[in-house]
N, C-alpha and C. Protein backbone atom coordinates (compact mmCIF):
# COMPACT_ATOMS: atom_id res chain seq x y z
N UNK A 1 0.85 -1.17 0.00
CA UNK A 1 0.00 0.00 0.00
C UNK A 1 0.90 1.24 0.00
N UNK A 2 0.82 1.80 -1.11
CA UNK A 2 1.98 3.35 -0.92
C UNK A 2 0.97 4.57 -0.83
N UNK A 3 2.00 5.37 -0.30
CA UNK A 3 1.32 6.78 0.41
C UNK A 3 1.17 7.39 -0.54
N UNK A 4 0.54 8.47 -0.91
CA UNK A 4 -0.10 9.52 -2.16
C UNK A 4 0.24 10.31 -1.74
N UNK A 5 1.15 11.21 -1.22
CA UNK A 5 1.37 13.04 -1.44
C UNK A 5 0.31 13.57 -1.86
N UNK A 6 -0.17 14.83 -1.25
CA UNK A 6 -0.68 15.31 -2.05
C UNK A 6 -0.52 16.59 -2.65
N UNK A 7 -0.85 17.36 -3.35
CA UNK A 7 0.26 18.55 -3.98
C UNK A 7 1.12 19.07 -3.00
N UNK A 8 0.18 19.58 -1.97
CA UNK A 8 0.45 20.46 -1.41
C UNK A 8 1.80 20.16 -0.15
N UNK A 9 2.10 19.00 0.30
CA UNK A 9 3.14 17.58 0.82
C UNK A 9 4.37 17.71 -0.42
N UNK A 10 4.60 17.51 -1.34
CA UNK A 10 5.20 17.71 -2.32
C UNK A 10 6.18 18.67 -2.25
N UNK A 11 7.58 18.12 -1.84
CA UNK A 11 8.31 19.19 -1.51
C UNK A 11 9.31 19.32 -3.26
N UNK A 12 8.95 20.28 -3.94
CA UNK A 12 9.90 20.26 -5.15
C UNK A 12 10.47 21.64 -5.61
N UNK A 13 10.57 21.95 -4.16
CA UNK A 13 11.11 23.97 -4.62
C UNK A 13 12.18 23.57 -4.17
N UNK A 14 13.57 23.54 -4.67
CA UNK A 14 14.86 23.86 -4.09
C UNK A 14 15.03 25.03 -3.29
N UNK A 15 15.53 25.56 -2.48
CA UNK A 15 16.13 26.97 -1.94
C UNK A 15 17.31 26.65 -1.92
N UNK A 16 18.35 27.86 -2.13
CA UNK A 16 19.51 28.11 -1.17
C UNK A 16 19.42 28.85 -0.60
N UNK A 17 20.32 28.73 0.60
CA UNK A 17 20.82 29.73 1.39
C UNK A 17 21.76 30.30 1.70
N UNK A 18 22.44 31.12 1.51
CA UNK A 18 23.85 31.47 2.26
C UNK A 18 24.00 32.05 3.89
N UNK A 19 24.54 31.43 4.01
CA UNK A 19 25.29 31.77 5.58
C UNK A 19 27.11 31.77 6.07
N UNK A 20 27.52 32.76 7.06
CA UNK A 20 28.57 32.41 7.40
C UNK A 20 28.43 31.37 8.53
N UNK A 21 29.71 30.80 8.40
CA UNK A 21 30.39 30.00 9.29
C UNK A 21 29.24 30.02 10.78
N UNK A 22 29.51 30.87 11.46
CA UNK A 22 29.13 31.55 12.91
C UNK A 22 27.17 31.04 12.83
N UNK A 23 26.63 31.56 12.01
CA UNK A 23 24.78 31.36 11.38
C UNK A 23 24.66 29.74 10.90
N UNK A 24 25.73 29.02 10.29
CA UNK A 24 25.49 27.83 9.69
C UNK A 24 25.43 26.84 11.25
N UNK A 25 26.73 27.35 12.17
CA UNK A 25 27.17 25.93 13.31
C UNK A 25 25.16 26.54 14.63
N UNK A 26 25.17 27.64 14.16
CA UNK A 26 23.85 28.21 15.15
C UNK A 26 22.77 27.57 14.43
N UNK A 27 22.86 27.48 13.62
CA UNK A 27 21.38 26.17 12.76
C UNK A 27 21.64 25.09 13.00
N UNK A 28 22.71 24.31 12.93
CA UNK A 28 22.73 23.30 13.22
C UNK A 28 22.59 23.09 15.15
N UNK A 29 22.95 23.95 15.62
CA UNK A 29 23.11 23.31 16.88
C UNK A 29 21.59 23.36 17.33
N UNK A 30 20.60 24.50 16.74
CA UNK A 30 19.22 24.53 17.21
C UNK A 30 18.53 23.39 16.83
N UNK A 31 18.61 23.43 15.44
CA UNK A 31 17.86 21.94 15.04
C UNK A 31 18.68 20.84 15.74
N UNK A 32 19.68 20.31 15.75
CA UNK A 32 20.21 19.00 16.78
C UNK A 32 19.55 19.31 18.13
N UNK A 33 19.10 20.38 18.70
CA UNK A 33 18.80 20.39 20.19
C UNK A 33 17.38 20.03 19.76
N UNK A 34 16.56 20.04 19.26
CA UNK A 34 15.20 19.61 18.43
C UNK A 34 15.29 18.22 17.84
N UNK A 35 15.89 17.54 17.71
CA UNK A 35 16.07 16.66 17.11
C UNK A 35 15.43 16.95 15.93
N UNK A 36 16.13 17.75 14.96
CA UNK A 36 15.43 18.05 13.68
C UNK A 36 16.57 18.24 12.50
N UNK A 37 16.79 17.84 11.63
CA UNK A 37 17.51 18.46 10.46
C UNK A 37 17.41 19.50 10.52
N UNK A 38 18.14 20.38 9.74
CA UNK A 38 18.11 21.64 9.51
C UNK A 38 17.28 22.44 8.23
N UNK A 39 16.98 21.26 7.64
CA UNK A 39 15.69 21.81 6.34
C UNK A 39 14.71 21.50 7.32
N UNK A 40 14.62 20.39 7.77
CA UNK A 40 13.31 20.25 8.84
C UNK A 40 13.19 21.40 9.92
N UNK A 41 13.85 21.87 10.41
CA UNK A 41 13.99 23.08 11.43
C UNK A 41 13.17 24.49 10.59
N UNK A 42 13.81 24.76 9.41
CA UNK A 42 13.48 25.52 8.82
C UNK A 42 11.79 25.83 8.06
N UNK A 43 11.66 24.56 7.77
CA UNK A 43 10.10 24.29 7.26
C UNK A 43 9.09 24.31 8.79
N UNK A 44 9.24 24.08 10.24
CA UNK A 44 8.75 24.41 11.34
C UNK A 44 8.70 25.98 11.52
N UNK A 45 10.04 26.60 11.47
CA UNK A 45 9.63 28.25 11.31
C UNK A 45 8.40 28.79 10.32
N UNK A 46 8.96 28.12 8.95
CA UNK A 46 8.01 28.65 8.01
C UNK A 46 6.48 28.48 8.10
N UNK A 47 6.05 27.42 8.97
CA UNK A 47 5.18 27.13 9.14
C UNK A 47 4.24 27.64 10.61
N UNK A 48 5.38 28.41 11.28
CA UNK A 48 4.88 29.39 12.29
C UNK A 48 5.00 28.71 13.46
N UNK A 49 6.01 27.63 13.58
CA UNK A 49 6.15 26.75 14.17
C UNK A 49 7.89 26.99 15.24
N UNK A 50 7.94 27.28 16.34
CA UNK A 50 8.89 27.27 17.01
C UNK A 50 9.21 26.12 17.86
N UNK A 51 10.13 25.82 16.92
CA UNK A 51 10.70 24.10 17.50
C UNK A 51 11.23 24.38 18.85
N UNK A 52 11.04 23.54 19.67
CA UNK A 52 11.28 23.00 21.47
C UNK A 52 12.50 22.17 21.18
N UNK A 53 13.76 22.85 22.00
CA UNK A 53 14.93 21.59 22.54
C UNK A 53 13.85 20.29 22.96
N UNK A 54 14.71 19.66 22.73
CA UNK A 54 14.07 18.22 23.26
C UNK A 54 14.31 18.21 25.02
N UNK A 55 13.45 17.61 25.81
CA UNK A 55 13.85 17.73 27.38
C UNK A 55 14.86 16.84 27.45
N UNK A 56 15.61 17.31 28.77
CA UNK A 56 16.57 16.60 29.25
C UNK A 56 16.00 15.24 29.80
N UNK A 57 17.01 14.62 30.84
CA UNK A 57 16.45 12.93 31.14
C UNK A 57 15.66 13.84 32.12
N UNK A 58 16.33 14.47 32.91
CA UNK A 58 15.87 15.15 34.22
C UNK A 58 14.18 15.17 34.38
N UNK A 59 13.97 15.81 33.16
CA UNK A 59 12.36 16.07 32.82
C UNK A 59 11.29 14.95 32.91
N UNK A 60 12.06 13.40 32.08
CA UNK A 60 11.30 12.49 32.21
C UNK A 60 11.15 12.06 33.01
N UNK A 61 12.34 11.64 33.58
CA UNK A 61 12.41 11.33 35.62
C UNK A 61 11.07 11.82 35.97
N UNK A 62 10.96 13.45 35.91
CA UNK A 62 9.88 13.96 37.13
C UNK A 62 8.92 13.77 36.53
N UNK A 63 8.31 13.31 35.18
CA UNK A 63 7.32 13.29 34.49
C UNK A 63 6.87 11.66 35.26
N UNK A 64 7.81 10.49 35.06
CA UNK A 64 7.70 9.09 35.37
C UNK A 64 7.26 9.29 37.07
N UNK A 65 8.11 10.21 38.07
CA UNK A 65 7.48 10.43 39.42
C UNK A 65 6.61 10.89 39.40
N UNK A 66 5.79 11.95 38.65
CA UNK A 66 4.15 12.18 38.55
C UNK A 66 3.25 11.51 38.50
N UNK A 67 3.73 10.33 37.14
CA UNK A 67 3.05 9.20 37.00
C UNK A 67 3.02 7.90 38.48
N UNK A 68 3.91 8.05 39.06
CA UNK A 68 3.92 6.72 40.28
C UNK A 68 3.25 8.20 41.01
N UNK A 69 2.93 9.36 41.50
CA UNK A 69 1.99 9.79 42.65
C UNK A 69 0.55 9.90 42.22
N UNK A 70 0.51 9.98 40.99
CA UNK A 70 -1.30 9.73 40.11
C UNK A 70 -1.06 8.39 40.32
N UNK A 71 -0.80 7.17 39.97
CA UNK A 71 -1.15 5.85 40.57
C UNK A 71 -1.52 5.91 42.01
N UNK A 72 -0.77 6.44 42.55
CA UNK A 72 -0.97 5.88 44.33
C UNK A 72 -2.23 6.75 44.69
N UNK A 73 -2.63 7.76 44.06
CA UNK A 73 -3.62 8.54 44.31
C UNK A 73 -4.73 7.39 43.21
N UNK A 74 -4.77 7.12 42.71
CA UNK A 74 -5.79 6.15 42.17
C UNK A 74 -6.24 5.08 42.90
N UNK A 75 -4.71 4.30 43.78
CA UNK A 75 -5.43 3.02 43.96
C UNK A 75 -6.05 3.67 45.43
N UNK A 76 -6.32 5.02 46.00
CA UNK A 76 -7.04 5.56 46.86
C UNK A 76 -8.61 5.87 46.65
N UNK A 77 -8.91 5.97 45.61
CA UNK A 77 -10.05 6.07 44.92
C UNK A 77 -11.11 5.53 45.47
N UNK A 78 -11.43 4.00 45.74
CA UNK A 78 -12.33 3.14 46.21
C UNK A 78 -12.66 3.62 47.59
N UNK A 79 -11.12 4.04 48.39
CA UNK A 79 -11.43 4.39 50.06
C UNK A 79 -11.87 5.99 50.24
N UNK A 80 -11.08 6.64 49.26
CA UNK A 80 -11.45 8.38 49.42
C UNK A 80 -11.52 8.70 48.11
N UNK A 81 -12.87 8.33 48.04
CA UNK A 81 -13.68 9.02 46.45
C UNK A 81 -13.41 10.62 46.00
N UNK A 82 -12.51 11.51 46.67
CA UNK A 82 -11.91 12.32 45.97
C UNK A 82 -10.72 12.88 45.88
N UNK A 83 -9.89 11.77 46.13
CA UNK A 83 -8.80 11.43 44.81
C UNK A 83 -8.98 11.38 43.53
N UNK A 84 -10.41 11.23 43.33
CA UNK A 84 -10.40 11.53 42.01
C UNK A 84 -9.93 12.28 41.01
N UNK A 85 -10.42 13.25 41.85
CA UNK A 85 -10.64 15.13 41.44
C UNK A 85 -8.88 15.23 41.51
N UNK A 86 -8.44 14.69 42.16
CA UNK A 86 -6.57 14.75 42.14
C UNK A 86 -6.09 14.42 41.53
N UNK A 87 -6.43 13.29 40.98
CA UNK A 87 -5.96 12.49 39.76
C UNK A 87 -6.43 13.18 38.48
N UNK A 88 -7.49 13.77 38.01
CA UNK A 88 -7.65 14.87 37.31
C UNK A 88 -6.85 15.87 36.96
N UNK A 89 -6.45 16.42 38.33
CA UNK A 89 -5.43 17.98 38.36
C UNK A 89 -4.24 17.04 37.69
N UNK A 90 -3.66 16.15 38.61
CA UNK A 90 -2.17 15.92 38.20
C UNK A 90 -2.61 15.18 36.16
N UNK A 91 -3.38 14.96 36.14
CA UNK A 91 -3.30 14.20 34.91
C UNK A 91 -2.96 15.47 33.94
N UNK A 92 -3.92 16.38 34.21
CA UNK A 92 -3.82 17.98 33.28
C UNK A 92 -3.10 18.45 33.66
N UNK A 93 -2.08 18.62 34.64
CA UNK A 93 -1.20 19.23 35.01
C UNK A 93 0.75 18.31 34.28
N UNK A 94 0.22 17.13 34.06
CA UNK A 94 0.96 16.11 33.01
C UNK A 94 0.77 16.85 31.75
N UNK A 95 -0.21 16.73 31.12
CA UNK A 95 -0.51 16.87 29.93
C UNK A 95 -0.30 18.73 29.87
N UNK A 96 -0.16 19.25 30.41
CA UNK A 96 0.22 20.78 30.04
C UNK A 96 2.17 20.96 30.19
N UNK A 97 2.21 20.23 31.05
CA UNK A 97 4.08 20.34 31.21
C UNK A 97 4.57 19.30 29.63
N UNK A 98 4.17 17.99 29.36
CA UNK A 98 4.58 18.04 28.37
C UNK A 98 4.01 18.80 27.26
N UNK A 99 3.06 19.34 26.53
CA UNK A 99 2.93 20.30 25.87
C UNK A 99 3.72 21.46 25.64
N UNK A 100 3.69 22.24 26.91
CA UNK A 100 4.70 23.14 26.89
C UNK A 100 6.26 22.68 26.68
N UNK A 101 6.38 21.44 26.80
CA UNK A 101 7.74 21.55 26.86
C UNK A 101 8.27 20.75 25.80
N UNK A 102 7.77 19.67 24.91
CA UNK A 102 7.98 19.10 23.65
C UNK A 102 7.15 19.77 22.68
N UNK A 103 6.18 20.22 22.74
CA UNK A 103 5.59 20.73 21.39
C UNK A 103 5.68 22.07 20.76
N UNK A 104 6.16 22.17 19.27
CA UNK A 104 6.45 23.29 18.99
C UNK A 104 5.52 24.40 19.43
N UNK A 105 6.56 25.77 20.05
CA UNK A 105 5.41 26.58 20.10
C UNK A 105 4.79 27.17 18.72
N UNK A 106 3.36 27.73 18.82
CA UNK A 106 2.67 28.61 17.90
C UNK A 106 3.63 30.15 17.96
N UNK A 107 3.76 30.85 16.28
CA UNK A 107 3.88 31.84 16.11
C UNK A 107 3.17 32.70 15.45
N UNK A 108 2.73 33.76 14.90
CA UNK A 108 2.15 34.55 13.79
C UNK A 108 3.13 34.98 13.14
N UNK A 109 3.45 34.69 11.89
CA UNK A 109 4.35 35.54 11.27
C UNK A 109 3.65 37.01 10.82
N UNK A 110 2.11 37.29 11.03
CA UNK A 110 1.25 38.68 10.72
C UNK A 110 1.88 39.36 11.81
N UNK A 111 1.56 38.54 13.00
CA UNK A 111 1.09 39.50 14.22
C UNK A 111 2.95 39.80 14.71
N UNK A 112 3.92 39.24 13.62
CA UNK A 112 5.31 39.84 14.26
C UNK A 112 5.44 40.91 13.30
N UNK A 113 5.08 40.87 11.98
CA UNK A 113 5.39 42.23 10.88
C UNK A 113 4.10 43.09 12.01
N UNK A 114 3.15 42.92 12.16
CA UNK A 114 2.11 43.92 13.04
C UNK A 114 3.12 44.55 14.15
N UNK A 115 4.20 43.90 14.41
CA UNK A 115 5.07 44.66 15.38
C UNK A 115 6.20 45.32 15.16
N UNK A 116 6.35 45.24 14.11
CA UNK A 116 7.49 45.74 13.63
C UNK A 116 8.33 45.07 12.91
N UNK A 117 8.70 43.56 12.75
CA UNK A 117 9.42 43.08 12.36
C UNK A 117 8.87 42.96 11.12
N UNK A 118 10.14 43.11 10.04
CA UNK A 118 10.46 42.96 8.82
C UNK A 118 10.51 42.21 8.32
N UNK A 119 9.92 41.58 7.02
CA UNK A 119 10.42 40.48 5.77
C UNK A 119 11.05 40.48 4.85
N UNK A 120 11.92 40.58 4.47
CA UNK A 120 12.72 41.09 3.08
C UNK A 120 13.15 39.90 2.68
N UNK A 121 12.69 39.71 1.31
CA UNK A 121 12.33 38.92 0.28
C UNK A 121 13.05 39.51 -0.70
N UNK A 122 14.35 38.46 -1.16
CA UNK A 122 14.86 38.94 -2.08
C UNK A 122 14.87 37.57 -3.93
């Protein structure tokens, strides 16, 4: 079964770019902290997309200890029916720390020319 592209997936525009030395090792080191290529890095900007370093171990650690204090607050559930409501907070309170912290943030590229910043298109 093969995948269909569809136009718009279809990557067939070449670009170059020029950069010095100093701009080329600063692309690469952002996208490697992203685990991203550096055309891949670039197509996330374009797309209004601000790529996230990847977290350290540190992060998962406390993410995996969140997860063992929402268990122990679960298997409380049956005796103190609101643990529930705890297990709730910490679950959304999971799900917003990784968000914020692996998923690219949102940008406007309008609402940054709305501020001043420039596009020059050559």
């Amino acid at each position: 079964m093969s995948k269909e592209k569809s136009e718009k997936d279809v990557r067939n525009v070449p670009i170059t770019v020029r950069l010095n030395e100093e701009e080329h090792q600063k692309l690469k080191q952002c996208a490697t902290a992203c685990g991203l290529s550096a055309a891949e890095f670039m197509r996330q900007l374009c797309k209004g997309n601000a790529p996230q370093p990847q977290p350290k171990t540190e992060f998962w650690e406390l993410l995996n200890k969140l997860y063992e204090v929402h268990d122990a607050f679960k298997k409380c559930v049956p005796y103190y029916p609101t643990a529930a409501e705890i297990c709730r907070e910490i679950e959304d309170f999971i799900l917003e720390l990784q968000q914020k912290t692996t998923l690219p943030q949102q940008f406007s590229v309008e609402e940054l020319m709305g501020q001043g910043a420039i596009l020059i298109w050559r």
